[in-house]
C-alpha atoms as a PDB file:
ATOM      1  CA  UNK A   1      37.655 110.654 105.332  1.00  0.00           C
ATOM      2  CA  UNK A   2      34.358 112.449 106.754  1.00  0.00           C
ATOM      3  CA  UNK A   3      33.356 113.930 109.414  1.00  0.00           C
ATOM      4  CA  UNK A   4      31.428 111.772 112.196  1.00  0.00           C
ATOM      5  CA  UNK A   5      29.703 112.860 115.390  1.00  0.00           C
ATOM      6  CA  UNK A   6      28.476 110.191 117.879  1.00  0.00           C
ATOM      7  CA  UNK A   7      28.193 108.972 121.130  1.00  0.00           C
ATOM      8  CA  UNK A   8      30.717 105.989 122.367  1.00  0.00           C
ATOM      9  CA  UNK A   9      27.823 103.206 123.884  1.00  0.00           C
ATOM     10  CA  UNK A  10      30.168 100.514 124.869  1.00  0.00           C
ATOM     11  CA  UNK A  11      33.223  99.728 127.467  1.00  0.00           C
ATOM     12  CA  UNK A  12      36.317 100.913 125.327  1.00  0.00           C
ATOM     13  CA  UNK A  13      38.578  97.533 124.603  1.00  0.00           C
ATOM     14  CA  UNK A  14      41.888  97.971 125.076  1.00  0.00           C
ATOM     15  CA  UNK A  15      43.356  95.744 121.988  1.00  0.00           C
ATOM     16  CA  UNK A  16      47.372  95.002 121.171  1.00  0.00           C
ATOM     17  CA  UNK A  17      47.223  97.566 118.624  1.00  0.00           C
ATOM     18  CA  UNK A  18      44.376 100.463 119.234  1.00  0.00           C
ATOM     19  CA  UNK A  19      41.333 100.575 121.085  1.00  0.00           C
ATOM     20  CA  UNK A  20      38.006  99.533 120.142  1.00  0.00           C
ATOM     21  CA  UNK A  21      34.258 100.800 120.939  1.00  0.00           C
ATOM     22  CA  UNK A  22      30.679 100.750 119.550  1.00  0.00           C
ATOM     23  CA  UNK A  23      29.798 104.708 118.091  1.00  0.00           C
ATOM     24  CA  UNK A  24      26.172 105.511 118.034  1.00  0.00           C
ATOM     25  CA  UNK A  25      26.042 107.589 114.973  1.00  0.00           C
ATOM     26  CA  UNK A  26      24.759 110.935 115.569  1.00  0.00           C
ATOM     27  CA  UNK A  27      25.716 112.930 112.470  1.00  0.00           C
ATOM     28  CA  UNK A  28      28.165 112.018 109.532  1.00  0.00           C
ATOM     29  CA  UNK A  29      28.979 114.830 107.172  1.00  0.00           C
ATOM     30  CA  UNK A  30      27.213 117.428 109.343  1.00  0.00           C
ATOM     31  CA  UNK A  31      23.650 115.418 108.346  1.00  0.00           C
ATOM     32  CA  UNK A  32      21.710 113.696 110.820  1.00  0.00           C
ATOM     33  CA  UNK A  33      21.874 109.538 110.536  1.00  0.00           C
ATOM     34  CA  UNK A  34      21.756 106.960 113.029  1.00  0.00           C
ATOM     35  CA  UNK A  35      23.346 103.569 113.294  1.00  0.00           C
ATOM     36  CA  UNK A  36      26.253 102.095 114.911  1.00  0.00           C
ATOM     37  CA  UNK A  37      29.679 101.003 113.867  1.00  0.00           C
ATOM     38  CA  UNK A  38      32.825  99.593 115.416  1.00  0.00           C
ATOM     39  CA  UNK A  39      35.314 102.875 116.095  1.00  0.00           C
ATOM     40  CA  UNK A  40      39.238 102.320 116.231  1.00  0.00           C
ATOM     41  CA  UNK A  41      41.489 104.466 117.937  1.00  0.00           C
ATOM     42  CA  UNK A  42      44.782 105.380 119.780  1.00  0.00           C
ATOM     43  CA  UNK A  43      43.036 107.513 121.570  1.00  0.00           C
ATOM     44  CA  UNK A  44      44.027 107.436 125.696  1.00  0.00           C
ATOM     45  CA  UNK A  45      41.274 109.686 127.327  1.00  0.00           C
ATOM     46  CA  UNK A  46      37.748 108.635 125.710  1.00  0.00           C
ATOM     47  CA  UNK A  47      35.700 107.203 128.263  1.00  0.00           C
ATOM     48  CA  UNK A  48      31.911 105.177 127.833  1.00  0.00           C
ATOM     49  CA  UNK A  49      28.835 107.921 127.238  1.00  0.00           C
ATOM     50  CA  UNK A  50      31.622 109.909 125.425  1.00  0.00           C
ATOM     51  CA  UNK A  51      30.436 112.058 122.470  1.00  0.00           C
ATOM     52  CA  UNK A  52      33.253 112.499 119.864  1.00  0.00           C
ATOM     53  CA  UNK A  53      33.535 114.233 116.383  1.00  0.00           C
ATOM     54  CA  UNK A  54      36.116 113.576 114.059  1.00  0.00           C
ATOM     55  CA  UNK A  55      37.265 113.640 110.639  1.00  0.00           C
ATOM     56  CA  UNK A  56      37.510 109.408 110.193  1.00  0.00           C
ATOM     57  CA  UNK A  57      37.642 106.624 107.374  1.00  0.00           C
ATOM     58  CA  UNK A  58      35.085 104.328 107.502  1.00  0.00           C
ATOM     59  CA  UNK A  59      34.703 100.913 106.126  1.00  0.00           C
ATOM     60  CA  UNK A  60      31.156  99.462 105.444  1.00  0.00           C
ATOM     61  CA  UNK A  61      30.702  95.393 104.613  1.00  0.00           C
ATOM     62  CA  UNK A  62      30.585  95.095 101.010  1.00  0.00           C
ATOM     63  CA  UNK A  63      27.382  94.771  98.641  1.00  0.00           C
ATOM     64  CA  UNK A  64      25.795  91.291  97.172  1.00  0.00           C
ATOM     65  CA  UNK A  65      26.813  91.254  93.597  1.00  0.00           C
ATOM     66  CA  UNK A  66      24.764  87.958  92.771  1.00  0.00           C
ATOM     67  CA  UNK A  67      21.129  88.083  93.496  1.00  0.00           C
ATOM     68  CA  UNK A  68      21.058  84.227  94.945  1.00  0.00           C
ATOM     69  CA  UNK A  69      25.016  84.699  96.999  1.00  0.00           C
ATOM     70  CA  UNK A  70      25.412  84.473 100.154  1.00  0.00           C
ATOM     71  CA  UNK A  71      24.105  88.053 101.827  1.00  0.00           C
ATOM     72  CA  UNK A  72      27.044  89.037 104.343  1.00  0.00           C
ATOM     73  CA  UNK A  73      25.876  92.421 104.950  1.00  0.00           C
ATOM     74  CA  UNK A  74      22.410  90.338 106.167  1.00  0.00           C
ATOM     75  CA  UNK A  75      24.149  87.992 108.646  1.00  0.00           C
ATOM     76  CA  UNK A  76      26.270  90.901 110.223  1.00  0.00           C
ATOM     77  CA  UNK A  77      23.501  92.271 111.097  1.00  0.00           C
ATOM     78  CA  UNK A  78      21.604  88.891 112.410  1.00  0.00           C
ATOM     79  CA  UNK A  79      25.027  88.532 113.769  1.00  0.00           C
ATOM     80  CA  UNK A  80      24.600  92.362 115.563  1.00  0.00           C
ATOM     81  CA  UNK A  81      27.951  93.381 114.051  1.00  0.00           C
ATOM     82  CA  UNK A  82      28.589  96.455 112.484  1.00  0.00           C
ATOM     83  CA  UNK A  83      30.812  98.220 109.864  1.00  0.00           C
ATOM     84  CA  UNK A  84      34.071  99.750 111.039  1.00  0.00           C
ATOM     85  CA  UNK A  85      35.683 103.087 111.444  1.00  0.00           C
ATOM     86  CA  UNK A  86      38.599 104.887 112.476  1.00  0.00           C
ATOM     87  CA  UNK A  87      41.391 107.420 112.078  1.00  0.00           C
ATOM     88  CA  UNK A  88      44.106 106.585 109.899  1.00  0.00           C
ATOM     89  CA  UNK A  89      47.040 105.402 111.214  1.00  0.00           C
ATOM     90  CA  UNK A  90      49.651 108.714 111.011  1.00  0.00           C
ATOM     91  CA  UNK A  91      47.282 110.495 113.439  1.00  0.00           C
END
């Protein structure tokens, strides 16, 4: 869990489960950084332009462990997808 301060940049997806936007990372941990990732929430009154902070877990895609593999982390991005975060699911 770490902090995260951003700014919600897409329509909010209402899913079966939670909700689902794109964060534009403003700050994680209090440091500047930039980016964005997919956010998850339960979360009824967020609306698009939002800026949130909150303590979340995030997920990035995982690291190429073989030098000549198959780079996931590469086509995600290609792709325009991005890593995941969200609070947990007791909150």
């Amino acid at each position: 869990m770490q902090p995260i301060e951003g700014k919600i940049v897409s329509e909010i997806v209402k899913r079966e489960k939670n909700k689902r936007f794109i964060l534009e990372i403003r700050a994680i941990n209090g440091i500047s950084a930039s980016g964005r990732i997919y956010f998850y929430t339960n979360e009824e009154s967020l609306r698009y332009g939002n800026i949130i902070r909150t303590v979340a877990q995030a997920q990035a895609f995982g690291e190429v462990s073989n030098p000549n593999s198959f780079d996931y982390n590469e086509f995600m991005k290609f792709k325009k997808k991005f890593p995941a975060a969200g609070l947990p699911k007791s909150q």
